[in-house]
Protein backbone atom coordinates (compact mmCIF):
# COMPACT_ATOMS: atom_id res chain seq x y z
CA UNK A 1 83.46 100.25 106.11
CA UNK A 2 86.99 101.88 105.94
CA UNK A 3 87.64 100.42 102.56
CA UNK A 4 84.27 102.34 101.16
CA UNK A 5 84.91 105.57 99.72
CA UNK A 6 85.42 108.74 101.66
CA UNK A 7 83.06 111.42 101.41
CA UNK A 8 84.80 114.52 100.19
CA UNK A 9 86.70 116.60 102.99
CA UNK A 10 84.91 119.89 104.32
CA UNK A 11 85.47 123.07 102.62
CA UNK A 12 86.52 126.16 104.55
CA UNK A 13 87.53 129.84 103.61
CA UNK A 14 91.17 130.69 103.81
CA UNK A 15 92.56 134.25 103.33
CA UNK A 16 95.65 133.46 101.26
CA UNK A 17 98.12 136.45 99.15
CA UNK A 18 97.06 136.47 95.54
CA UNK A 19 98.00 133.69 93.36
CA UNK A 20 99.74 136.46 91.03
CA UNK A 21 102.29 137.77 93.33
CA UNK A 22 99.95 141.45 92.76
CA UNK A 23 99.44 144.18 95.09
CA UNK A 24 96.08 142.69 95.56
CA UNK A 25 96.61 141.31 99.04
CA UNK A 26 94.59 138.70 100.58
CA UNK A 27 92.14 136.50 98.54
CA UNK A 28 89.59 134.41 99.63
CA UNK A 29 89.95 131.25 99.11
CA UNK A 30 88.12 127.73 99.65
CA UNK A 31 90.61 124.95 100.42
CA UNK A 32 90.02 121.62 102.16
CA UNK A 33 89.66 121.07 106.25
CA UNK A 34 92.70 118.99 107.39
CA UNK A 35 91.33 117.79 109.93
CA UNK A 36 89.52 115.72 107.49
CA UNK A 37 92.51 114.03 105.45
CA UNK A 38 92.91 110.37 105.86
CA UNK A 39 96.58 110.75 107.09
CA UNK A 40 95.35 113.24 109.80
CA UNK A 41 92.07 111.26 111.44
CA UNK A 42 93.30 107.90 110.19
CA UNK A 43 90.54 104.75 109.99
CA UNK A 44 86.76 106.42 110.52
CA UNK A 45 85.44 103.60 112.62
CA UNK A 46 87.83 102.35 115.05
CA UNK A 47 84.95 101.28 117.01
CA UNK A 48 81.90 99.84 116.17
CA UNK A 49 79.29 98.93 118.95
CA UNK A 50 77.81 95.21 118.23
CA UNK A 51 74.88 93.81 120.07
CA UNK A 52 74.19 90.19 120.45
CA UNK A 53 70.15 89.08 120.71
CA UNK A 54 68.90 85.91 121.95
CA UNK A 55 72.34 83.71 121.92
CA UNK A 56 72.61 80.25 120.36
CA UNK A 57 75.09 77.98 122.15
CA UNK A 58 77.30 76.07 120.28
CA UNK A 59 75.72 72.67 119.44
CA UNK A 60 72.50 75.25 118.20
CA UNK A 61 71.69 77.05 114.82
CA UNK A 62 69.73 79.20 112.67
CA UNK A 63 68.94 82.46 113.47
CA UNK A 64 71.07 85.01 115.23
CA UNK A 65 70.27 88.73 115.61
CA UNK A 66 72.90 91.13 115.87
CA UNK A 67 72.48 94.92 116.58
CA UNK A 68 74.70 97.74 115.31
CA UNK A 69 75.23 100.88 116.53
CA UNK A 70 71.50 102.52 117.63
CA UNK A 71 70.48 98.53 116.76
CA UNK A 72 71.47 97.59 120.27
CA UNK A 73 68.99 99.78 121.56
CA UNK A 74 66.10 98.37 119.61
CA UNK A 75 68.20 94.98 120.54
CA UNK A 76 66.51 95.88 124.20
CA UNK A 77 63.09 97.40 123.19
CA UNK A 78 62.37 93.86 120.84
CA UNK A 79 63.73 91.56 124.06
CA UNK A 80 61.09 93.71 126.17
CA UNK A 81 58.66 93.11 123.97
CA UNK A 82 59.13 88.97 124.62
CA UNK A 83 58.61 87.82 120.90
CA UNK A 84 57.95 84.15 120.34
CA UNK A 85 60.93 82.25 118.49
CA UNK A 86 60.54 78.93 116.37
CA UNK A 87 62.49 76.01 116.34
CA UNK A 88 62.52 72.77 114.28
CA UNK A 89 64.14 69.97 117.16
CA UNK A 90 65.08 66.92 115.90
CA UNK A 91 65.34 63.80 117.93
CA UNK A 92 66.14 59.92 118.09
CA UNK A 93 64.20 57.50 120.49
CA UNK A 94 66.26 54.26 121.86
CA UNK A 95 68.92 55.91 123.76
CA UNK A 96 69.77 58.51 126.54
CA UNK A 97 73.01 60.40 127.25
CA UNK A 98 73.81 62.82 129.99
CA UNK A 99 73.70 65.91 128.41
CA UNK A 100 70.57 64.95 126.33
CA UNK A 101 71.94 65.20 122.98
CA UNK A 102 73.43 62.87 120.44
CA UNK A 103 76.59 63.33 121.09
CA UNK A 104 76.58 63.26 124.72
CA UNK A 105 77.52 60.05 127.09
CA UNK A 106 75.25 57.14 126.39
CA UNK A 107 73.67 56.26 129.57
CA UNK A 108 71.00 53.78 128.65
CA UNK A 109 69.34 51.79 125.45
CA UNK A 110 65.71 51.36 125.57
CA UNK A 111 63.25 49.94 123.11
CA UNK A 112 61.18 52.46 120.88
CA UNK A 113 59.01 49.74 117.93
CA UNK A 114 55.57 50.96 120.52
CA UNK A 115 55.82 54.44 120.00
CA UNK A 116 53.37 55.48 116.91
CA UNK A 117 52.58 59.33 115.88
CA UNK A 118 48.96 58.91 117.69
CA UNK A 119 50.52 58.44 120.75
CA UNK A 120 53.59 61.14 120.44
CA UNK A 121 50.67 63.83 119.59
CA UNK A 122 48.55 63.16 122.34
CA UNK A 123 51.56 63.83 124.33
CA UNK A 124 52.72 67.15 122.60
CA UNK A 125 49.33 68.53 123.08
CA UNK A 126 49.66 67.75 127.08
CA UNK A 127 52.58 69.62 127.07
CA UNK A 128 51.00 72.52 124.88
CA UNK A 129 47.79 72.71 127.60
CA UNK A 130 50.12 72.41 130.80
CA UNK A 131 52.56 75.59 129.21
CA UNK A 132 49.27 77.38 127.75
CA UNK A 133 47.97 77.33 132.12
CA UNK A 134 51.36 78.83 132.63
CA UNK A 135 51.38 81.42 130.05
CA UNK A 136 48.12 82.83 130.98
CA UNK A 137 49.12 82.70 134.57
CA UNK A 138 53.08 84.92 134.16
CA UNK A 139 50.96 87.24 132.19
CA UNK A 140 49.42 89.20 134.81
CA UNK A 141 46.11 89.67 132.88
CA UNK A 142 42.36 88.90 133.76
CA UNK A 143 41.11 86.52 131.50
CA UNK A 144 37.33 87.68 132.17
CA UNK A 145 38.41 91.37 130.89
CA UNK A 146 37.80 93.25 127.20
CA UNK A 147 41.57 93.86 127.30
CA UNK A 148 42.17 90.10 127.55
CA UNK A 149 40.15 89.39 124.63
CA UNK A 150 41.74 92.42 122.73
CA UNK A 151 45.05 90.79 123.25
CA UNK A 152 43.91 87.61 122.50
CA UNK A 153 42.74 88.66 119.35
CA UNK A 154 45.87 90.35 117.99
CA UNK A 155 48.27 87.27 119.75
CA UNK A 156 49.80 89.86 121.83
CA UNK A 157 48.75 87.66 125.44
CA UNK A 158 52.53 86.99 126.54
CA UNK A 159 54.71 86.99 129.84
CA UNK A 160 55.61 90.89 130.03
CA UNK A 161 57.91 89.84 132.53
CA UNK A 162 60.72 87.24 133.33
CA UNK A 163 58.96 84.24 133.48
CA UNK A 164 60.23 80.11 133.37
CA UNK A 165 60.47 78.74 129.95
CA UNK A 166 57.02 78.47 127.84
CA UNK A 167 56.03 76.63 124.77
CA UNK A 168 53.12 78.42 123.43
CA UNK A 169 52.91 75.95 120.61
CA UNK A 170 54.64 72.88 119.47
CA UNK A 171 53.80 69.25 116.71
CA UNK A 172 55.08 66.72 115.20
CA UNK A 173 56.80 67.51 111.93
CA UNK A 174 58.16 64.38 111.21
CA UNK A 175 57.89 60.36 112.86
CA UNK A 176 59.99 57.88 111.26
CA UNK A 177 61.02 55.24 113.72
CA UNK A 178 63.49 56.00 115.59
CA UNK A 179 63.69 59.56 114.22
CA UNK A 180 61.24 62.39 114.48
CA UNK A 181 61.30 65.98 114.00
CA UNK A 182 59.20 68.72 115.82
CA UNK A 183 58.28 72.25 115.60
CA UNK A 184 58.37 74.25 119.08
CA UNK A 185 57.39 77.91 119.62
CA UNK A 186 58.49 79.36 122.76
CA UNK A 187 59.48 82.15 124.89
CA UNK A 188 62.16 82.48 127.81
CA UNK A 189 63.86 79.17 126.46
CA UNK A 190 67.41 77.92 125.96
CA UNK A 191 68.83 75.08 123.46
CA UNK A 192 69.27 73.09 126.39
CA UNK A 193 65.70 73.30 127.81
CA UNK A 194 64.83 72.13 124.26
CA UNK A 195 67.21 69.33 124.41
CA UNK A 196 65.45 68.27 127.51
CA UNK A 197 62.12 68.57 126.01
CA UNK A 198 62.70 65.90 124.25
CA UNK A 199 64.30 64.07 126.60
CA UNK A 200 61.29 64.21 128.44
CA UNK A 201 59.29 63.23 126.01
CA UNK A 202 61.15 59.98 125.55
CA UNK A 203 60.52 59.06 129.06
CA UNK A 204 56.32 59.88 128.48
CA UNK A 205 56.44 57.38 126.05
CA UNK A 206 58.11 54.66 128.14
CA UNK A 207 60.71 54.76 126.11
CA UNK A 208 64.36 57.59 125.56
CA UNK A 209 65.27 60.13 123.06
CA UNK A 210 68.00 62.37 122.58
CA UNK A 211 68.22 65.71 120.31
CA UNK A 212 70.17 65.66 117.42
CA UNK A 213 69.38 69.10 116.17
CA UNK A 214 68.09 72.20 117.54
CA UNK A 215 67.78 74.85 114.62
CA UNK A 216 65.73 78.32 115.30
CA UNK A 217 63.94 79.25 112.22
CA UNK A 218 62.66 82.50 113.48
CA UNK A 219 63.27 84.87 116.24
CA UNK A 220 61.00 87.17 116.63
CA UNK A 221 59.91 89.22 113.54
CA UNK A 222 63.32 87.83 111.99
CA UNK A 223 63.29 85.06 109.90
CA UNK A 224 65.12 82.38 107.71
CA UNK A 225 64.46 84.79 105.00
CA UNK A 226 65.90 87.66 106.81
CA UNK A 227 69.29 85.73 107.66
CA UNK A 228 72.85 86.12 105.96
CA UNK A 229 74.97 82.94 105.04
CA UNK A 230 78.50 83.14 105.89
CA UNK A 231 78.99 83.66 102.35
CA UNK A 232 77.12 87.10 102.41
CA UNK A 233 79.12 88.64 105.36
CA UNK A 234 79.76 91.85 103.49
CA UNK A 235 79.09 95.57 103.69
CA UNK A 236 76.72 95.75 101.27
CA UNK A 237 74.62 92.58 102.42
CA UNK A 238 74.80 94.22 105.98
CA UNK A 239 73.49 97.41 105.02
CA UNK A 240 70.66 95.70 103.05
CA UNK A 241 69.41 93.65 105.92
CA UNK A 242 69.63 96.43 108.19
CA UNK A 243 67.59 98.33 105.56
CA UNK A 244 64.92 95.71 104.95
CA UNK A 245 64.41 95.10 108.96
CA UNK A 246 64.09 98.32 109.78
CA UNK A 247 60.59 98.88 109.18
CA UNK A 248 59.34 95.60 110.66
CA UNK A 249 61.53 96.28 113.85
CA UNK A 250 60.11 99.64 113.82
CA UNK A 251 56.36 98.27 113.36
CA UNK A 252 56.85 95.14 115.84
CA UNK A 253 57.94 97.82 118.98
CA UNK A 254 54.88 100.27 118.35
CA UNK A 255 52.60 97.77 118.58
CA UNK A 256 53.33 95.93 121.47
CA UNK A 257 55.21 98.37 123.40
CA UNK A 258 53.67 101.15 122.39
C-alpha cells in the first residue's frame, strides 16, 4: 500500500508578496499543504487492522478468511450468522495413533479387507441422523411452526447460538481399500473434531483409521474460487477479492441476520 502512488497533496490559499518584486502587495496564491508531503507524515498506513475468521491449525488447509479494516466487523456479523463450512477429510483404515492423524504415534494395527462402501455409508448416514436430532434441538425453534418450515425452506434452520460441534451433512467421496475420502459439512467444528470423526468411524466398523488430510473447501459464502494462492499475495489481488466478496458478504448478513 505505501509503495502505490500518492494522491496529490491538498491545495490551500497562501497570501504571498508578488512574484514581480511590484508595489502590488500580497497575492493569492494556491500552494501545497505540508502537512501532506511524504517527508512530513512519513508511511500512510503504519497500521493496518487484520482479522482472522474461523482458524485452521497447522496440520489443516484450504480456506482462510481474513478481514481488513471495517472487514473485521463483518468478520463478527458472518460468525453470528453460523454459516456451514465444507471439508473434504481423508483417511486410512488399519492403524490408530494418539493424536488421530497420520503422523501421530502408532498405537495399534488392525485389519480393514471387511470394510466395503455399503457398510461405511450406512454408517455416515447414522452419524448424519444422530447430528440432524441435535441440530434441530440447539436451534431453539418449534418444528410444528410456519416459521420452522420458512426456515427450512430457505436452509436457514441452524444453531443461533454456541452449540457442540454438528455435521449437518457428510458421504463418502472416495473408498479404495485402505484409503477413503469424505465430504463433511459442519458448524461449531475444529480440525481435530474432524480428525476424530474418523477415528470414530474406524472403530464402527470394527476396524481403525486415521486422517491424513483435512482440507476446508468452503467457509461460509467463501469458496475455493474465492481463495488467493501464495503466489497472488499482492495489492492488487487483495483489493480484487475484497471487491468481488463484498456483495455476497453484504447479501449473506441481510438475509440471515437481518
Amino acid at each position: 500500500l505505501n509503495a502505490a502512488p500518492r494522491r496529490a497533496p491538498r491545495q490551500h490559499i497562501r497570501f504571498l508578496p508578488a512574484p514581480d518584486g511590484g508595489a502590488a502587495g500580497l497575492v493569492a496564491t494556491r500552494v501545497p499543504v505540508l502537512a501532506d508531503h511524504p517527508l512530513v507524515r512519513g508511511p500512510r498506513f503504519r497500521q493496518l487492522k487484520i482479522g482472522a475468521g474461523h482458524r485452521l491449525d497447522m496440520k489443516a488447509s484450504g480456506v482462510f478468511v481474513l478481514g481488513i479494516g471495517h472487514g473485521n466487523k463483518l468478520l463478527t456479523d458472518l460468525y453470528n450468522c453460523h454459516l456451514t463450512k465444507v471439508y473434504t477429510v481423508g483417511g486410512l483404515f488399519g492403524k490408530a495413533t494418539d493424536d488421530f492423524s497420520d503422523t501421530g504415534k502408532l498405537v495399534e494395527k488392525t485389519t480393514f479387507d471387511h470394510i466395503t462402501r455399503e457398510k461405511l455409508e450406512r454408517i455416515l448416514a447414522v452419524i448424519q441422523g444422530t447430528n440432524h436430532k441435535a441440530l434441530l434441538m440447539h436451534s431453539n425453534i418449534d418444528m410444528k411452526t410456519q416459521e420452522a418450515y420458512e426456515l427450512a425452506v430457505k436452509g436457514l434452520i441452524r444453531p443461533m447460538g454456541k452449540s457442540p460441534p454438528i455435521i449437518t451433512a457428510i458421504r463418502c467421496l472416495q473408498l479404495a481399500l485402505p484409503e477413503f475420502q469424505l465430504e463433511i459439512h459442519c458448524l461449531h467444528e475444529t480440525q481435530q473434531y474432524l480428525r476424530k470423526v474418523i477415528h470414530e468411524i474406524g472403530l464402527e466398523l470394527k476396524s481403525s483409521a486415521v486422517c491424513t488430510q483435512v482440507r476446508r473447501i468452503r467457509d461460509g459464502v467463501f469458496t475455493l474460487d474465492d481463495a488467493l494462492l501464495r503466489t497472488q499475495w499482492d495489492l492488487q489481488s487483495v483489493q480484487k477479492a475484497i471487491w468481488d466478496c463484498q456483495l455476497k458478504v453484504k447479501t449473506e448478513i441481510e438475509k440471515t441476520l437481518g
